[in-house]
Protein backbone atom coordinates (compact mmCIF):
# COMPACT_ATOMS: atom_id res chain seq x y z
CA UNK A 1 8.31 -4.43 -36.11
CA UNK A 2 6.96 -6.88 -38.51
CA UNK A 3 7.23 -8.83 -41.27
CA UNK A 4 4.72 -7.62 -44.53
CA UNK A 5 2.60 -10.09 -46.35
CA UNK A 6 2.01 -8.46 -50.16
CA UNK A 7 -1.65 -9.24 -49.40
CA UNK A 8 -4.00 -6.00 -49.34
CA UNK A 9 -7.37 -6.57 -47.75
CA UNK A 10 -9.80 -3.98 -48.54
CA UNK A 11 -7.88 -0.73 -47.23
CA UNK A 12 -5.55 -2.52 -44.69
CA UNK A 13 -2.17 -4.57 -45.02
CA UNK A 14 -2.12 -7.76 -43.41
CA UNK A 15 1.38 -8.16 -40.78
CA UNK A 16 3.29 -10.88 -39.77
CA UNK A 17 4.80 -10.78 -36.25
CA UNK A 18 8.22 -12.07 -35.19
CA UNK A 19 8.86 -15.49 -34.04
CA UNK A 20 10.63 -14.64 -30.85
CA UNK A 21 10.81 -11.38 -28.35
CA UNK A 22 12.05 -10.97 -25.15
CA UNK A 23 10.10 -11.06 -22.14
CA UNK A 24 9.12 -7.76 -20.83
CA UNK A 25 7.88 -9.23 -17.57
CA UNK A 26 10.95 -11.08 -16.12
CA UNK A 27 10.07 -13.47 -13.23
CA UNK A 28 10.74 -12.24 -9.62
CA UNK A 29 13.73 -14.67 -9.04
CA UNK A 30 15.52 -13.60 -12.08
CA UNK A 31 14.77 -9.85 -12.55
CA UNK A 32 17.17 -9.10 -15.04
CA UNK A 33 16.92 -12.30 -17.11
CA UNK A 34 15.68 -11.65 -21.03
CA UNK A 35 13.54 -15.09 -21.42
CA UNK A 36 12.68 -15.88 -25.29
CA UNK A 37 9.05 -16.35 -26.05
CA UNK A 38 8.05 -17.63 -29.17
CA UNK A 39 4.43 -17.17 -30.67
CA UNK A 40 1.71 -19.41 -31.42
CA UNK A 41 1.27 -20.45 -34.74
CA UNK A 42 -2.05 -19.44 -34.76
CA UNK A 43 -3.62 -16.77 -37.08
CA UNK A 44 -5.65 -15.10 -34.34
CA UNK A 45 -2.29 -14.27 -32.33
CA UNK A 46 0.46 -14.30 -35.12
CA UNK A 47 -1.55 -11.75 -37.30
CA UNK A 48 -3.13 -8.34 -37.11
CA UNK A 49 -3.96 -5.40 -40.02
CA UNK A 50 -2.70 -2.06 -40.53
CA UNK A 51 -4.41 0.73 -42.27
CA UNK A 52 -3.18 1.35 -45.66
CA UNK A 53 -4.44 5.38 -46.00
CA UNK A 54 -2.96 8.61 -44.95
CA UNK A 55 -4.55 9.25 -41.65
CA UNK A 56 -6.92 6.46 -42.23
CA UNK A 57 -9.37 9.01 -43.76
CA UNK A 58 -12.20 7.75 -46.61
CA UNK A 59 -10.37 8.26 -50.33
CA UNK A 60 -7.15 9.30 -48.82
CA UNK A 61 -3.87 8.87 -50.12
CA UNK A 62 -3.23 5.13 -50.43
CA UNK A 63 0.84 3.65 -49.55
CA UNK A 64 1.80 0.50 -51.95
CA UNK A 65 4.00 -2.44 -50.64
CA UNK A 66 7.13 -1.39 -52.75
CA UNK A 67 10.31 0.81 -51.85
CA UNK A 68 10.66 2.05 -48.60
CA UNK A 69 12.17 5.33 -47.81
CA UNK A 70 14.02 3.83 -44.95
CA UNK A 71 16.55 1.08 -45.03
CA UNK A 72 15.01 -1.75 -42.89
CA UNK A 73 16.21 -5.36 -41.50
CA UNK A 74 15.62 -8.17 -43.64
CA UNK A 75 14.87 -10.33 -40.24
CA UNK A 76 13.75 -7.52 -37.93
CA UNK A 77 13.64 -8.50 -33.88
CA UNK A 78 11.85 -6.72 -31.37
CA UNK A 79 13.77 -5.17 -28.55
CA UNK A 80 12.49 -4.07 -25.47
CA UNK A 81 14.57 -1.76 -23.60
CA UNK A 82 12.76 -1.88 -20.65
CA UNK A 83 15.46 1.02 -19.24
CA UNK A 84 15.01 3.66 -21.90
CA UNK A 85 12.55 6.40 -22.52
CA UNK A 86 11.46 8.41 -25.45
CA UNK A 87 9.27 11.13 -26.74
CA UNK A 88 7.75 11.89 -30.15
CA UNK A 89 6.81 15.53 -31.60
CA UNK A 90 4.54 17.95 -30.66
CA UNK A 91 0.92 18.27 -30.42
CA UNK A 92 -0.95 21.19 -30.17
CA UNK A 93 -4.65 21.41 -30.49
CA UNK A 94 -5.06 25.08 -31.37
CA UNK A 95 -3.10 24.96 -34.27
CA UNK A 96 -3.75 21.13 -35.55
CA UNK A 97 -0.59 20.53 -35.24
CA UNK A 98 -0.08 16.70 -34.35
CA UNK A 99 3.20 14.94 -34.11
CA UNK A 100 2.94 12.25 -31.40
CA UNK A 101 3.37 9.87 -34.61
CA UNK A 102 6.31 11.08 -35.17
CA UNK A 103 9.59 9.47 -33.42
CA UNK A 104 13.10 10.99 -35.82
CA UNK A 105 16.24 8.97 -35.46
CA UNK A 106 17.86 12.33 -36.67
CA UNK A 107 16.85 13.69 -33.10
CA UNK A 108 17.80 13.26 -29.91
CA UNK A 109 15.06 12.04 -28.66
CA UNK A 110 15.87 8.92 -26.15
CA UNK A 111 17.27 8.93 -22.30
CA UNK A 112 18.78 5.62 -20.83
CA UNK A 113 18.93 4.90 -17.18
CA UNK A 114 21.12 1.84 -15.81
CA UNK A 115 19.68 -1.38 -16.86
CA UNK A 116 21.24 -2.83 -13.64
CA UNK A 117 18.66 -1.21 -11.83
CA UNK A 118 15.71 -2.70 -13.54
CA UNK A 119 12.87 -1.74 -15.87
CA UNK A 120 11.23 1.85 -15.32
CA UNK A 121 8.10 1.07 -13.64
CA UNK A 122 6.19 4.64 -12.57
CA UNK A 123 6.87 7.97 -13.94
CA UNK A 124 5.83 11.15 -12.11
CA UNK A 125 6.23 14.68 -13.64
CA UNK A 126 6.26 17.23 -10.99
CA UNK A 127 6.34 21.37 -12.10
CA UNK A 128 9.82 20.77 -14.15
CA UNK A 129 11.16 17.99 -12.82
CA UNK A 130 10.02 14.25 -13.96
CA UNK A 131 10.75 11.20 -11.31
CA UNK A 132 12.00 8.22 -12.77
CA UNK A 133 11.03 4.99 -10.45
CA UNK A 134 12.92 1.88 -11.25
CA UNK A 135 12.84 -1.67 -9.53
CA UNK A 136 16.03 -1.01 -7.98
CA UNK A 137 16.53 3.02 -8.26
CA UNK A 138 14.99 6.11 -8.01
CA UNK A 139 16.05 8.89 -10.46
CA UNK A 140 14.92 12.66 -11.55
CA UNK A 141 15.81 14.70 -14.74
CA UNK A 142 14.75 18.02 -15.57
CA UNK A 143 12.33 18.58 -18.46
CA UNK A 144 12.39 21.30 -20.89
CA UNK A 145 15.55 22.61 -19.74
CA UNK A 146 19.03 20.56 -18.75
CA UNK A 147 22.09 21.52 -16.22
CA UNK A 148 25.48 22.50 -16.75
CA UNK A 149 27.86 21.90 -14.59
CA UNK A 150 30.65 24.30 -13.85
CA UNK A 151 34.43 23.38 -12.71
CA UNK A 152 33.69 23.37 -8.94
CA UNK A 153 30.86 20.81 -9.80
CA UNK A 154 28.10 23.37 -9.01
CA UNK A 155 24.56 22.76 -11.40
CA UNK A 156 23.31 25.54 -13.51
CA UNK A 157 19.96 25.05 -14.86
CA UNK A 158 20.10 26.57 -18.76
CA UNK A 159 16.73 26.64 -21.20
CA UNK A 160 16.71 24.79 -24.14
CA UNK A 161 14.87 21.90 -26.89
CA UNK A 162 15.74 19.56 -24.37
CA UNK A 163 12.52 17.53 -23.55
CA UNK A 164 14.28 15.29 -21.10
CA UNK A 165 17.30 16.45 -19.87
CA UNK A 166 20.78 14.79 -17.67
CA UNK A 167 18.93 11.78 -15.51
CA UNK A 168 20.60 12.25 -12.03
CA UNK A 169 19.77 9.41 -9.35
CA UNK A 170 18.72 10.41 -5.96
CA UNK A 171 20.77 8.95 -2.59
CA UNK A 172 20.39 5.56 -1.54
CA UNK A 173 19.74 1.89 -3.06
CA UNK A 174 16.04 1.90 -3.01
CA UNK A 175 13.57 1.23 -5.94
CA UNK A 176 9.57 0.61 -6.36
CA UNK A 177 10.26 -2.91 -7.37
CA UNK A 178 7.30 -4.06 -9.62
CA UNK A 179 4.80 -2.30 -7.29
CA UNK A 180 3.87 1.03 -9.19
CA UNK A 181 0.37 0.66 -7.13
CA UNK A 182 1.72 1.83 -3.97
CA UNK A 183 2.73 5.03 -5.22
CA UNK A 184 0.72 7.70 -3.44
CA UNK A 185 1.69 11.79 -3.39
CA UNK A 186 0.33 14.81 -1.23
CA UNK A 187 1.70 18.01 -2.01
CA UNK A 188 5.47 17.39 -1.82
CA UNK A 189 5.40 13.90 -0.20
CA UNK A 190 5.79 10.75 -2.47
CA UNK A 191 5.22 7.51 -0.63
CA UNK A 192 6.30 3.88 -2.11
CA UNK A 193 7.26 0.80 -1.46
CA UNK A 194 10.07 -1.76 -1.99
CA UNK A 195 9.20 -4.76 -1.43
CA UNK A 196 12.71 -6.37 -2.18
CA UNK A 197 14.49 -4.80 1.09
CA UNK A 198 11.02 -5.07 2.89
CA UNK A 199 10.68 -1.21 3.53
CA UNK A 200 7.74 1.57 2.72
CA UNK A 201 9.70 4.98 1.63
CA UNK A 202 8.84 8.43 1.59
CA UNK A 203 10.95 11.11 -0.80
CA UNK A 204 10.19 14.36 -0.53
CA UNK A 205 11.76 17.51 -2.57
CA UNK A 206 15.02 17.72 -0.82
CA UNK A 207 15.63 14.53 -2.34
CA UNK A 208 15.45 12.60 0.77
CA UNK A 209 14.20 9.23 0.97
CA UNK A 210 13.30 7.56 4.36
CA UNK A 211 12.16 4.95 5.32
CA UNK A 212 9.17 5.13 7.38
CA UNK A 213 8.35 1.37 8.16
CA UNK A 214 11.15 1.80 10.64
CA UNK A 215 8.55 3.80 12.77
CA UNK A 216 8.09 1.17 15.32
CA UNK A 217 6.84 -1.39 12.40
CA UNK A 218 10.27 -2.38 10.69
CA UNK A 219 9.56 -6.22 11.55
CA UNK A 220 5.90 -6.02 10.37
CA UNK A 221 6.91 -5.24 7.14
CA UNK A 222 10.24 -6.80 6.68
CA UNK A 223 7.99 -10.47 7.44
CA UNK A 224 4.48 -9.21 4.94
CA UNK A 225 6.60 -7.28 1.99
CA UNK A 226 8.92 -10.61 1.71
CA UNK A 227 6.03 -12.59 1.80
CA UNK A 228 6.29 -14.21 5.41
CA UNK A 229 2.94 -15.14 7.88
CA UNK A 230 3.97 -12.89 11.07
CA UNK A 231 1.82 -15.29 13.25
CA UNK A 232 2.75 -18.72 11.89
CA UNK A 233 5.97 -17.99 9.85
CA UNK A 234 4.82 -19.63 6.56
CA UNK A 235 5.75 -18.21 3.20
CA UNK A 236 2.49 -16.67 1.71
CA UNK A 237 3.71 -15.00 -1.71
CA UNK A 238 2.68 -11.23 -2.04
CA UNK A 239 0.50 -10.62 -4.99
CA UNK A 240 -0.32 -7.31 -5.21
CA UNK A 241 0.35 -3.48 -3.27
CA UNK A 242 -1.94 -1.01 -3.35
CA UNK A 243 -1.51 2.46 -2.14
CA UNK A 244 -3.37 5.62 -1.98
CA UNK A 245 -3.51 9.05 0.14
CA UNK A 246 -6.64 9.66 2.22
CA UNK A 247 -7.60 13.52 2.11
CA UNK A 248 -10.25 12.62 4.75
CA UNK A 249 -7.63 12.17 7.36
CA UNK A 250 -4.37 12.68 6.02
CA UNK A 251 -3.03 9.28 5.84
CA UNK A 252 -0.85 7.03 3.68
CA UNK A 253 -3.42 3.69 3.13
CA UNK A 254 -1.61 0.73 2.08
CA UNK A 255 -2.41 -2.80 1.12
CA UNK A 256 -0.24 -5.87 1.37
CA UNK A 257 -2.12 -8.50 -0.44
CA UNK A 258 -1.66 -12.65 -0.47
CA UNK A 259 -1.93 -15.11 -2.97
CA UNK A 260 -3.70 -17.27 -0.70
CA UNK A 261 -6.69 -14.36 -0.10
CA UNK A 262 -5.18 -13.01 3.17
CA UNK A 263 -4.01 -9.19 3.14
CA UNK A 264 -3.39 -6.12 5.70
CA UNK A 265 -3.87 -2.91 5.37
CA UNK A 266 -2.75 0.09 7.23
CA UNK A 267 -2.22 3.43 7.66
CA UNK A 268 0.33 5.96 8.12
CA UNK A 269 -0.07 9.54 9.83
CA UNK A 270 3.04 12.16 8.98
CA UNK A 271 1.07 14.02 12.09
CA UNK A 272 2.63 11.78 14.67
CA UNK A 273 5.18 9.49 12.53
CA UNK A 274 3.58 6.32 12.79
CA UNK A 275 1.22 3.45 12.02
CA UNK A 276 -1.75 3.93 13.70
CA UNK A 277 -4.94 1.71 12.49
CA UNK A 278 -5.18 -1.62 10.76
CA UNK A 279 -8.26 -1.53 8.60
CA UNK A 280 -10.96 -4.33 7.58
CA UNK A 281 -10.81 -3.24 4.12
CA UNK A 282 -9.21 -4.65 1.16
CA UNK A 283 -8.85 -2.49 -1.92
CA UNK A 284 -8.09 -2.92 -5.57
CA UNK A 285 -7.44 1.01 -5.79
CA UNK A 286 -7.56 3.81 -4.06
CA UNK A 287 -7.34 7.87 -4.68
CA UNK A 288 -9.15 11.12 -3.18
CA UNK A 289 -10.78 13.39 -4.80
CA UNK A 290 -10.96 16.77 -2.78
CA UNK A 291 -11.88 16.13 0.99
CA UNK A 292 -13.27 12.69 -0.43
CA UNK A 293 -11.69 8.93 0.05
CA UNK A 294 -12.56 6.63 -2.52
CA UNK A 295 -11.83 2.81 -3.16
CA UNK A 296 -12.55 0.30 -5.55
CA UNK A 297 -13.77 -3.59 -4.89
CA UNK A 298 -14.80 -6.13 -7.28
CA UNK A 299 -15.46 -3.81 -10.42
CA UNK A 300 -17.27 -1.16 -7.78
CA UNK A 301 -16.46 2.47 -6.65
CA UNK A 302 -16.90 3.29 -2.95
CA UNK A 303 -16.78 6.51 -0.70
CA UNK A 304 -15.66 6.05 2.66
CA UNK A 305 -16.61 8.06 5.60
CA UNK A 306 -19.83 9.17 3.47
CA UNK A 307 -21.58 6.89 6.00
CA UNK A 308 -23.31 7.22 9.26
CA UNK A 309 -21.99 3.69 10.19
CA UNK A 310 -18.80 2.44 11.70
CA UNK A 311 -16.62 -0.41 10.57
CA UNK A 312 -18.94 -1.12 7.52
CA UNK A 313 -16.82 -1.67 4.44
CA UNK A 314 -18.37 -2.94 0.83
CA UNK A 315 -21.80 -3.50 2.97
CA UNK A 316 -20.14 -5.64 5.63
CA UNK A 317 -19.58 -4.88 9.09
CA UNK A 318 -16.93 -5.63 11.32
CA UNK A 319 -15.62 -5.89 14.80
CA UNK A 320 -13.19 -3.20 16.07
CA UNK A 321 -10.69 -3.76 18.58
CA UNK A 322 -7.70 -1.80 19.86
CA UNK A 323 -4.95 -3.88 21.50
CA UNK A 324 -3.16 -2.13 24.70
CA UNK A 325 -0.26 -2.81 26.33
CA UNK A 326 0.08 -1.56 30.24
CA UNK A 327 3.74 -1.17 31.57
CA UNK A 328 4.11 1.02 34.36
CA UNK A 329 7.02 0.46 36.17
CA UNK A 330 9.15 -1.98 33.69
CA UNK A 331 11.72 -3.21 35.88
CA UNK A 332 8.78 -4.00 38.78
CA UNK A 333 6.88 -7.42 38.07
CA UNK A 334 3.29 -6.48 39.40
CA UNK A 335 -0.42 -7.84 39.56
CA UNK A 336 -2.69 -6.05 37.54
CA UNK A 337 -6.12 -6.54 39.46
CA UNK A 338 -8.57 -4.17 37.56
CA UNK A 339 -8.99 -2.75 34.24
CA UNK A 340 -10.18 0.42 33.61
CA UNK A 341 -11.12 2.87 30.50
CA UNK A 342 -12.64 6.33 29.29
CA UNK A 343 -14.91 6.39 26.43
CA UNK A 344 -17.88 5.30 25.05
CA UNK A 345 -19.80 2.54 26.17
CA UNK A 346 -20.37 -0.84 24.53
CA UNK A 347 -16.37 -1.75 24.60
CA UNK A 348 -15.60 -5.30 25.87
CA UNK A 349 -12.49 -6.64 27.08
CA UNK A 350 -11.89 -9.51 24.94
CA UNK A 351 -8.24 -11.01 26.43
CA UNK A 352 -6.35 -10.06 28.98
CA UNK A 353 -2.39 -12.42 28.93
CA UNK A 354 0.41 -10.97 31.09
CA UNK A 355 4.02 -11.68 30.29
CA UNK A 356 4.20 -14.04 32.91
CA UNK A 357 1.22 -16.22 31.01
CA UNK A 358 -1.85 -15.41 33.45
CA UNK A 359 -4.59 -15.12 31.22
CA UNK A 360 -8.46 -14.02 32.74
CA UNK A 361 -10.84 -16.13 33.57
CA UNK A 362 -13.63 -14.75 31.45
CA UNK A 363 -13.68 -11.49 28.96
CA UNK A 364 -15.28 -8.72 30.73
CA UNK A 365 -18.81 -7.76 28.52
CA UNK A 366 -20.05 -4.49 28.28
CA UNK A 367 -21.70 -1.96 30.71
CA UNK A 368 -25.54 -1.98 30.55
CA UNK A 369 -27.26 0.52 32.48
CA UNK A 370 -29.74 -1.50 35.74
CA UNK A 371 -33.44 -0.78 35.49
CA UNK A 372 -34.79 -2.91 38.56
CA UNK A 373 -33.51 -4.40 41.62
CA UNK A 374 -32.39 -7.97 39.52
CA UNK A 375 -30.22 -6.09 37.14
CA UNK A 376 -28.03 -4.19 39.47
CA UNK A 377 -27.63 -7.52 41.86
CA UNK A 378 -26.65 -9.31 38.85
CA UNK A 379 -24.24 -6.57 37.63
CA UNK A 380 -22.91 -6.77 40.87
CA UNK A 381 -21.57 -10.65 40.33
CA UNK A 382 -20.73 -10.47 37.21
CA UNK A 383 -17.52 -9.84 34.95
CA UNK A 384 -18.72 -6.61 33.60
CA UNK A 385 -17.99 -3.11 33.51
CA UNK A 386 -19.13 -0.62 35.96
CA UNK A 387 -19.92 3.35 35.38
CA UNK A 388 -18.96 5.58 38.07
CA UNK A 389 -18.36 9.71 36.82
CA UNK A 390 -18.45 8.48 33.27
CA UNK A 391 -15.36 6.28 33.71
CA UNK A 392 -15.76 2.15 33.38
CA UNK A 393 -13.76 -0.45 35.88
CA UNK A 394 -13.87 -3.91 36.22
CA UNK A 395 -11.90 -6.58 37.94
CA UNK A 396 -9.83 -9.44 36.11
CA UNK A 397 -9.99 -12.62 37.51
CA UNK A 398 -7.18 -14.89 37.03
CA UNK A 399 -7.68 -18.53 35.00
CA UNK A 400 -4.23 -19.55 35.45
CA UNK A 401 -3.07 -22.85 37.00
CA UNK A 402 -0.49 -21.99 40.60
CA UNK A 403 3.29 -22.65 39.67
CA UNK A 404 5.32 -24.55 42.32
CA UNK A 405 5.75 -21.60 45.16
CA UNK A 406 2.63 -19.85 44.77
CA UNK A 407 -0.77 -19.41 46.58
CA UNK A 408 -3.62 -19.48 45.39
CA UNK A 409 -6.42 -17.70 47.92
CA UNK A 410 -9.42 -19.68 46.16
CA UNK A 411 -11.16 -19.92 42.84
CA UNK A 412 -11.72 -16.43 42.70
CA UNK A 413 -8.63 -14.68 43.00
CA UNK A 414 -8.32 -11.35 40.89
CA UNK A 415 -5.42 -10.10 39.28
CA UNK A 416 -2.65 -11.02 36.55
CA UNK A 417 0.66 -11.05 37.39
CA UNK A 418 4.04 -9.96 35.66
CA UNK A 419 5.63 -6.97 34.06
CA UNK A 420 3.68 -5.98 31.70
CA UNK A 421 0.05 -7.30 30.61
CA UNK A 422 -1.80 -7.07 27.04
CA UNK A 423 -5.70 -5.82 27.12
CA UNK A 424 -7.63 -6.20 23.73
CA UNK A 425 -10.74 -3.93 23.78
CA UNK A 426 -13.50 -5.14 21.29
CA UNK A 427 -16.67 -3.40 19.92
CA UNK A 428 -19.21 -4.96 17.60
CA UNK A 429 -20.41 -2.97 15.37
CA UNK A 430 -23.21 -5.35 13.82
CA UNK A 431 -24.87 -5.54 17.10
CA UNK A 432 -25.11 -1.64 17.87
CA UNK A 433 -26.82 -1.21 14.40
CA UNK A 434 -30.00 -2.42 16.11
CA UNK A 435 -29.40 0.16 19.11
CA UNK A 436 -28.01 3.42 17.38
CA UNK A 437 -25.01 2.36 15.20
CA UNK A 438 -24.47 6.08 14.40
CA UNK A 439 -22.80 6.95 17.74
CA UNK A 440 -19.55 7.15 18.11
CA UNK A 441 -18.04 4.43 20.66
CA UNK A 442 -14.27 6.38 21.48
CA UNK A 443 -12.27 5.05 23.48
CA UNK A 444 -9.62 8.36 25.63
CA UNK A 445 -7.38 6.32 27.78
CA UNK A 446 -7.09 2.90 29.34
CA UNK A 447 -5.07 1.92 33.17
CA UNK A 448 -5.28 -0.86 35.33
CA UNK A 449 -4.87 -1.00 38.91
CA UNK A 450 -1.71 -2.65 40.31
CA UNK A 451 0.42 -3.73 43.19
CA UNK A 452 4.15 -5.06 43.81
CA UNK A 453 4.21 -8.64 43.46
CA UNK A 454 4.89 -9.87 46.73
CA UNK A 455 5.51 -13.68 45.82
């Protein structure tokens, strides 16, 4: 709406906007709250031209600033009804016909949903049924037919000129906040988040939502959705959520990014109902495109997977590691005194802390094959890994000062002691590029040798 200056330039009328609106962007603390914003007086901003012609074609039919067919406001306000949705007429390219213009007050042509529930933020049409995503809700209505109800309260779906039909809400208090980037769908499956109860949701088409950050990572997000440092506790605001499905491996990707630069991003496997990989990555987009994974970064598109190398993202390479925690026998405290994987070679043993607090002496570096007598009597006295039928051991050696009661059998005592014990296995990447950065370095299964604590 605007106000008209009787001022024709050329073809074009000159327009005047309002002085105030409300705020279509509400801030975070106040999600409901309709803030008045006044414009600048400035020409640049408070100004802008309309097309006097029919269609805007050359010697067309020309309007004229006089009466108006329909009765207007003398004062007219904008009003943005962040909760509503309508639709114009028709368009159909075969036939020229083109109504999208065209918005009748005579027609039904608006749907409403509960204002208490926020603005609509994502819309998803899917075969006749369109899903209505607010900040606090989640809602469906039927399009070009509506339901009728009978006296027992069953639905009975009837054709029509209904566009949008009744707007029924599905179970449960969730919404996609003001995230609309972490929608992602395969097939059936809709993923989302909602930030404000610190959850990622899945609804599917028995109108189900559940929440799948409770699958063993209902703390992880609860701290990074609300904007909470895991490690340190500090508040670090969340600025953006991106999400996307990966048709290269059939995961949910999802990134939780900082104001202050920091971000994770993880991914989700409906195959075994869980989290399973952090990634190095951070994304402004993602989306597939048939067996393809694509992501963009600073203004640039990227494939992943289309490369020979591992744990190179936007041309830089980075460490992997895999973080395993041993536990046989919970109730038992024991002394873990070796460490021992299948796999490729190359993996390190960066840490090694027990629950008790023992920590290793040193990380224990890679396997590398002996040529000569001097390389297998050094292998032999150092903190490395050994190869014997494809499988790698090596002993941990304990760096931990003796507690009143204990004893310590000199300096180089091996072992960790306590119930359970935490191994991170490393691999760098950048350094295997020189050797043959195209192999695969897996890594099957990883055990430690133990024994009852006898002390």
């Amino acid at each position: 709406m605007g106000a008209t200056l009787e001022l024709k330039y050329f073809n074009s009328y000159w327009l005047k906007k309002i002085s105030s609106v409300v705020d279509a962007n509400p801030q975070p603390t106040s999600p409901y709250a309709q803030v008045p914003q006044a414009y600048a007086n400035d020409n640049a901003t408070d100004w802008y031209i309309e097309e006097s012609r029919i269609r805007g074609g050359y010697n067309n039919t020309s309007t004229d600033i006089g009466v108006k067919a329909h009765i207007v406001e003398d004062n007219p306000n904008n009003q943005n009804r962040f909760n509503s949705l309508i639709y114009s007429g028709v368009f159909n390219s075969r036939t020229g016909v083109n109504q999208t213009n065209e918005f009748s007050v005579g027609e039904d042509i608006t749907r409403s949903l509960d204002p208490a529930h926020g603005q609509i933020m994502k819309l998803y049409a899917e075969d006749t049924n369109l899903i209505i995503f607010q900040e606090d809700k989640v809602n469906r209505a039927l399009i070009d037919k509506d339901a009728i109800y009978t006296a027992e309260g069953q639905a009975l779906t009837a054709s029509g000129q209904m566009v949008v039909g009744q707007i029924v809400p599905y179970a449960g208090k969730y919404g996609i906040a003001q995230d609309p980037f972490s929608f992602a769908v395969y097939g059936y499956r809709k993923y989302f988040t909602d930030r404000r109860r610190g959850c990622v949701l899945r609804l599917s088409t028995a109108g189900e939502i559940v929440e799948i950050s409770s699958y063993g990572m209902h703390d992880f997000f609860r701290d990074e959705l609300t904007g909470v440092n895991n490690d340190t506790g500090a508040l670090e605001p969340v600025q953006k959520i991106v999400g996307g499905w990966d048709n290269h491996t059939k995961n949910y990707i999802l990134s939780i990014q900082k104001t202050n630069g920091n971000y994770k991003t993880v991914s989700y496997d409906e195959g075994v109902q869980g989290w399973t990989s952090f990634f190095s990555f951070k994304p402004s987009f993602m989306f597939s495109l048939t067996s393809s994974f694509f992501s963009t970064n600073a203004g640039k598109l990227y494939i992943h997977y289309g490369s020979s190398l591992h744990g190179n993202f936007y041309g830089t390479t980075y460490l992997s590691d895999v973080t395993v925690v041993l536990n046989s026998n919970p109730s038992t405290v024991k002394v873990f005194k070796t460490v021992n994987y299948e796999g490729g070679e190359d993996w390190t043993v960066s840490s090694v802390v027990a629950s008790s607090g023992d920590i290793a002496l040193t990380p224990v570096s890679k396997y590398t094959l002996p040529t000569n007598l001097a390389d297998l009597e050094a292998e032999m006295f150092s903190n490395k890994f050994k190869r014997k039928e494809n499988k790698y051991f090596a002993n941990i050696v304990n760096n931990s000062s003796p507690t009143k009661g204990e004893v310590i059998f000199g300096a180089s005592m091996t072992g960790v002691k306590g119930f359970f014990t935490t191994f991170k296995f490393s691999l760098n990447n950048a350094s295997l590029l020189e050797i043959n950065g195209t192999k695969k370095r897996e890594l099957f299964a990883v055990s430690s040798d133990t024994v009852e604590s006898s002390y």
